[in-house]
Structures are given as structure tokens and as C-alpha cells.
C-alpha atoms as a PDB file:
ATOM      1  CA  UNK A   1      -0.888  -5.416 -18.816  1.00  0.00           C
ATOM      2  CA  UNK A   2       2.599  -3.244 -19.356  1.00  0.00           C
ATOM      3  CA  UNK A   3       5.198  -3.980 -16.335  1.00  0.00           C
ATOM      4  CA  UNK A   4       6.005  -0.707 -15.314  1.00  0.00           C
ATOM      5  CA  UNK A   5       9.334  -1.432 -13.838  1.00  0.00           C
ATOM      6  CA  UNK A   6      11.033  -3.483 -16.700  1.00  0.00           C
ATOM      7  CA  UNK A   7      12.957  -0.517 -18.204  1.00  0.00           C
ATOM      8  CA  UNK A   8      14.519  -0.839 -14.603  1.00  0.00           C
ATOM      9  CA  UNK A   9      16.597  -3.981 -15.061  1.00  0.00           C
ATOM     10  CA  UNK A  10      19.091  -4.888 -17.828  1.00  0.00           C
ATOM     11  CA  UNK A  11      19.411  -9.079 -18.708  1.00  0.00           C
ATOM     12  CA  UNK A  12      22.777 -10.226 -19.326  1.00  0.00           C
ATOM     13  CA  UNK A  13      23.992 -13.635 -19.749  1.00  0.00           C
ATOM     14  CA  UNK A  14      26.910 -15.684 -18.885  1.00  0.00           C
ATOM     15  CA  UNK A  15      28.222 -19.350 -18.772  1.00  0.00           C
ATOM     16  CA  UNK A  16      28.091 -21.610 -15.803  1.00  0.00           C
ATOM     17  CA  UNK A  17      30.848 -24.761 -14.950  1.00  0.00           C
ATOM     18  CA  UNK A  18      29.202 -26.382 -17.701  1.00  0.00           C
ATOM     19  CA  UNK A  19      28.653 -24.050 -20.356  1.00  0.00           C
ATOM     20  CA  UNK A  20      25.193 -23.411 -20.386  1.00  0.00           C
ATOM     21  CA  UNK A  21      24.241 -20.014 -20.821  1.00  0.00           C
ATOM     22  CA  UNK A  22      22.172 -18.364 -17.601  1.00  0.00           C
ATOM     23  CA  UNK A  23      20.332 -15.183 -17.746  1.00  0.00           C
ATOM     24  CA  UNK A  24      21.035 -13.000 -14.735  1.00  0.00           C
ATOM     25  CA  UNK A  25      19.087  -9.265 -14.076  1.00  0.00           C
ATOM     26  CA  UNK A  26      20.661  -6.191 -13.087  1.00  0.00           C
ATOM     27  CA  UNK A  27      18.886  -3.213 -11.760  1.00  0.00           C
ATOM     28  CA  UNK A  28      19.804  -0.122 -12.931  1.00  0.00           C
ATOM     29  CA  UNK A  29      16.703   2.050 -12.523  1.00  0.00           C
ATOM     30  CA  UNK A  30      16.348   4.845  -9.750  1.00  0.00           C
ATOM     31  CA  UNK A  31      16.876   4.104  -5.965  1.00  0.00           C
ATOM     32  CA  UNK A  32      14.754   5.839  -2.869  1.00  0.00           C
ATOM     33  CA  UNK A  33      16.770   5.768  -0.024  1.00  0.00           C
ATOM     34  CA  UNK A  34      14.984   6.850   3.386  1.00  0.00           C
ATOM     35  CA  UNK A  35      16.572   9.990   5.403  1.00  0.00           C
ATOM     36  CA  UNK A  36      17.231   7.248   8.481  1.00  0.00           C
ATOM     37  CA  UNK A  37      18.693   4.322   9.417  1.00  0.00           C
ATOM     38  CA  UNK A  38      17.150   0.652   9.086  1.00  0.00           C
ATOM     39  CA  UNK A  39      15.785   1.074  13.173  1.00  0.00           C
ATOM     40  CA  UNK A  40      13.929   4.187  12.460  1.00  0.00           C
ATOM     41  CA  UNK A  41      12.520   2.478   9.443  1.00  0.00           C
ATOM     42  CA  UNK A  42      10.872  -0.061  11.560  1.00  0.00           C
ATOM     43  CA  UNK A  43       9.281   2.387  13.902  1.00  0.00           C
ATOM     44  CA  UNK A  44       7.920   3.806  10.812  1.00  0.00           C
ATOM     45  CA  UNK A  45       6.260   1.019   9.379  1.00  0.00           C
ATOM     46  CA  UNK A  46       5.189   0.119  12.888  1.00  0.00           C
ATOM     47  CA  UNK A  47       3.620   3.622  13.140  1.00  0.00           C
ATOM     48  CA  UNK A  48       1.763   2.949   9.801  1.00  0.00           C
ATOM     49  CA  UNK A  49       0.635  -0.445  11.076  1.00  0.00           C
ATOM     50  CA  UNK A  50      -0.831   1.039  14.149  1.00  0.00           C
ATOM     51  CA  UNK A  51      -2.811   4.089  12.002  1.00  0.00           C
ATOM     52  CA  UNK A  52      -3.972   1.247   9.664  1.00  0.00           C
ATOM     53  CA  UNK A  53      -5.627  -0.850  12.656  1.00  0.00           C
ATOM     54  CA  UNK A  54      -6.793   2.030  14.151  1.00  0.00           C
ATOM     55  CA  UNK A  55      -8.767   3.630  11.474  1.00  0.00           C
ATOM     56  CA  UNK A  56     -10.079   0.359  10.622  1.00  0.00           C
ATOM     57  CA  UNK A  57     -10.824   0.094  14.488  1.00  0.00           C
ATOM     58  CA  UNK A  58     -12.880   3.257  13.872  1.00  0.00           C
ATOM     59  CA  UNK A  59     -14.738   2.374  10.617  1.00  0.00           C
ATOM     60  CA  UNK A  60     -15.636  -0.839  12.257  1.00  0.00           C
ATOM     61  CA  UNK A  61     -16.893   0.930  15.150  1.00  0.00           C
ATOM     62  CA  UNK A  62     -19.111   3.510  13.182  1.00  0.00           C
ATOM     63  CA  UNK A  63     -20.835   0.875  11.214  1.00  0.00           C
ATOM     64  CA  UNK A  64     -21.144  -0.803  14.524  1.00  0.00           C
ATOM     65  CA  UNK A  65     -23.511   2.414  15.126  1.00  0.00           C
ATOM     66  CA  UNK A  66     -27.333   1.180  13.927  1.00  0.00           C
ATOM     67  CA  UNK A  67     -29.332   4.185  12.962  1.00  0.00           C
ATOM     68  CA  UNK A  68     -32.442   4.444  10.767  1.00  0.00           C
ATOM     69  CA  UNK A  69     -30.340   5.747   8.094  1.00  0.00           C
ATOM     70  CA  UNK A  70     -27.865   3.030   7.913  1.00  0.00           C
ATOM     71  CA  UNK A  71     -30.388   0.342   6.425  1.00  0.00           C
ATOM     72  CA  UNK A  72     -30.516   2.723   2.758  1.00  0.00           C
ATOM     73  CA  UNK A  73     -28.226   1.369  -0.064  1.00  0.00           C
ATOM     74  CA  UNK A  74     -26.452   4.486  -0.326  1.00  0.00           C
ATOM     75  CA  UNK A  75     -25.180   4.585   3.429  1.00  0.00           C
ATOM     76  CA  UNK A  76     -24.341   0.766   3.218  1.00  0.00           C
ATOM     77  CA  UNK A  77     -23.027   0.773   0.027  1.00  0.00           C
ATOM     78  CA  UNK A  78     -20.056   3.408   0.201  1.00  0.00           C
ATOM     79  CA  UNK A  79     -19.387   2.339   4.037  1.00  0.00           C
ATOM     80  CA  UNK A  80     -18.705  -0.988   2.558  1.00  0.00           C
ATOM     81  CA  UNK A  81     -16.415   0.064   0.205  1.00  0.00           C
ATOM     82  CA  UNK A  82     -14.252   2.278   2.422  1.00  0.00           C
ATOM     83  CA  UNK A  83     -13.101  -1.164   3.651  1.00  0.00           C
ATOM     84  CA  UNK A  84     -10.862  -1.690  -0.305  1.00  0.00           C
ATOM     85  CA  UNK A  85      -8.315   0.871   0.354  1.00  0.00           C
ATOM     86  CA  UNK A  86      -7.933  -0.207   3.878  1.00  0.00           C
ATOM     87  CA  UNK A  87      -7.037  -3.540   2.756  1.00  0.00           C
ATOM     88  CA  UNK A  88      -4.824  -2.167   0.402  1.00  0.00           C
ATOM     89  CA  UNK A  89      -3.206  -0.256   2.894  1.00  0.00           C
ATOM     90  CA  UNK A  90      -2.080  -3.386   4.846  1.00  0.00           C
ATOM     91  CA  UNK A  91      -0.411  -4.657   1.835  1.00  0.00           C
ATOM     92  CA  UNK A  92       1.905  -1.657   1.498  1.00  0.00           C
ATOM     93  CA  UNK A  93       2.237  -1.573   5.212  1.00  0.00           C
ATOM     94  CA  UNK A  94       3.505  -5.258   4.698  1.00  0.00           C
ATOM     95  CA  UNK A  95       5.639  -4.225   1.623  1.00  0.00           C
ATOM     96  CA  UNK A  96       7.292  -1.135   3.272  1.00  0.00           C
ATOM     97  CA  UNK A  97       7.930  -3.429   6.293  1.00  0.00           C
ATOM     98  CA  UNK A  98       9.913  -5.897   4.152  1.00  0.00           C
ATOM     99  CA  UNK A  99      11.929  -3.202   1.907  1.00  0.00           C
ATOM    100  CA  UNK A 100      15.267  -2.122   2.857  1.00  0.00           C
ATOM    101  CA  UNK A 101      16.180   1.528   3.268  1.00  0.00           C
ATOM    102  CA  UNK A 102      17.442   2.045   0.339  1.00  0.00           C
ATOM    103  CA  UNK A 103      14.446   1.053  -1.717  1.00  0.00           C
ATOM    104  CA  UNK A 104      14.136  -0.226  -5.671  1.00  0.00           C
ATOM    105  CA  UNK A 105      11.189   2.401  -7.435  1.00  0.00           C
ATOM    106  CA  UNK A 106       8.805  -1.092  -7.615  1.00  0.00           C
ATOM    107  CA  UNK A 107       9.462  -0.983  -3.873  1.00  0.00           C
ATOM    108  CA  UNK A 108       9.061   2.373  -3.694  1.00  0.00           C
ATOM    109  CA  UNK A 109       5.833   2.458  -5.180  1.00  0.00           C
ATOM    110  CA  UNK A 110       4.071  -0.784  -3.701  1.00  0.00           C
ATOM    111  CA  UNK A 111       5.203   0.566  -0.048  1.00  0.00           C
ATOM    112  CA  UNK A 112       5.225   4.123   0.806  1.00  0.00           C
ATOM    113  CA  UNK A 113       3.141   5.167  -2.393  1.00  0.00           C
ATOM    114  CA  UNK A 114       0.551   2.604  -1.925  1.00  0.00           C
ATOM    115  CA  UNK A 115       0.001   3.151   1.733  1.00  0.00           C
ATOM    116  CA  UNK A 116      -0.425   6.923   0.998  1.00  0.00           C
ATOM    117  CA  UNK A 117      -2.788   6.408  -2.026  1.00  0.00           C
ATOM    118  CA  UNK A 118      -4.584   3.646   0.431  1.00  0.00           C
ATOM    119  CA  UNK A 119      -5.295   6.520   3.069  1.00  0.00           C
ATOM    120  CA  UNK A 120      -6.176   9.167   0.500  1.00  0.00           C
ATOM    121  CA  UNK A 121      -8.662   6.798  -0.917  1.00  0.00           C
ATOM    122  CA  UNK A 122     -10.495   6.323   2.927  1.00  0.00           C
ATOM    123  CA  UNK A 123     -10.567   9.889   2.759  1.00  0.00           C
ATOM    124  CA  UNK A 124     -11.927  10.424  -0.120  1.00  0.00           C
ATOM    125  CA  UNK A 125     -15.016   7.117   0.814  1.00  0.00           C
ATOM    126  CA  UNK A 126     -15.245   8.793   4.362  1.00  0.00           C
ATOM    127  CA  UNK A 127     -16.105  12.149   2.838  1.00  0.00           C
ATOM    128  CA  UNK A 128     -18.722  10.740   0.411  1.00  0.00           C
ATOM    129  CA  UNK A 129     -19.839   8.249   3.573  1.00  0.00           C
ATOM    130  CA  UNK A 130     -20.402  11.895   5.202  1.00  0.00           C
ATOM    131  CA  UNK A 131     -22.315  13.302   2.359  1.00  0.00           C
ATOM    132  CA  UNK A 132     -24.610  10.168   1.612  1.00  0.00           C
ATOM    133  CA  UNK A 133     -25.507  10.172   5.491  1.00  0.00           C
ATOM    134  CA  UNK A 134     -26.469  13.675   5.798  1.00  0.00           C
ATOM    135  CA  UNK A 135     -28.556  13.093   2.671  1.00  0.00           C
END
């Protein structure tokens, strides 16, 4: 697998006190840096947080629901699936928690861009969840 990122950091070298050579890594890629300040940022990723647990409140509480319909292999099988990308949003909930406002592009992309790719991706299972239930 290709690390996306490594074109974002140049190595140099130097010498410590006893003449060893150490390798040391610079970034010098692009930087995201939020339109607020570090307390806003936590309210946001608190915000996200909450929206996570509560849609996975929800999706818990519709396959709490025990219709006729819900014992076929293609209700069961997408509904269990919608659970991935939640997951996976609590990661880059976690990873946008733990980034600083003015963000590297790996941090970038494994917080804000995961969570909305995360949320997309319950869309996208709730709509087909819709359309194998009304099959």
C-alpha cells in the first residue's frame, strides 16, 4: 500500500553530541487551518460526537423494531452493515478531537474528511435499508 502523505515531509539529517548521524522529518506539505479558535474547535468535535451517538442511538433503536420483515437476509444484512461507517465515524470524531486547528492534510483527511465520508456512507446504507424493506 502507497502512503499518501509521504510527499508531505522532507528527511534531513544532522549530528548529535556524539557524532552519530539522526534523521529528523520536516513537513512541508499543505496546512488546513479551521476559520475559529481552538474553543470553538472543541464544541465542534463535541457536536460531531453527539450526532455520531445519536444516529447510532437511532439505528439501534430501529433494529430494536421486530417486524415480519426484519427476519429476511436482505433487511438484516444491509441494517448490519450500516453499523461500518458508524464506527468509522467515531474514529475521525476521535482524530478531529485530537488535531490542532491548524491541521497537517493526513489530519485533515482522517478527521473532518473521514467523519463526512462516515455519514455519507449511513446515508447511502439507510437509503438501501429503505429500499430492501419496502421490497
Amino acid at each position: 500500500m502507497r502512503n499518501r502523505y509521504k510527499d508531505d515531509y522532507r528527511e534531513t539529517y544532522r549530528l548529535n553530541g556524539r557524532g552519530q548521524r539522526v534523521r529528523e522529518y520536516e513537513y512541508v506539505g499543505r496546512f488546513y487551518v479551521l476559520p475559529f479558535d481552538g474553543e470553538q474547535k472543541r464544541k465542534t468535535a463535541r457536536v460531531n460526537f453527539l450526532y455520531a451517538a445519536g444516529l447510532t442511538a437511532v439505528q439501534v433503536a430501529a433494529g430494536m423494531l421486530n417486524p415480519d420483515s426484519s427476519r429476511t437476509f436482505w433487511i438484516v444484512y444491509p441494517y448490519l452493515f450500516l453499523y461500518l461507517p458508524l464506527f468509522y465515524a467515531f474514529f475521525g470524531v476521535y482524530a478531529y478531537a485530537q488535531a490542532p486547528v491548524r491541521m497537517q492534510s493526513a489530519q485533515y483527511h482522517n478527521g473532518l474528511m473521514r467523519i463526512r465520508r462516515s455519514f455519507m456512507g449511513v446515508l447511502v446504507l439507510s437509503a438501501a435499508n429503505i429500499a430492501a424493506d419496502i421490497v
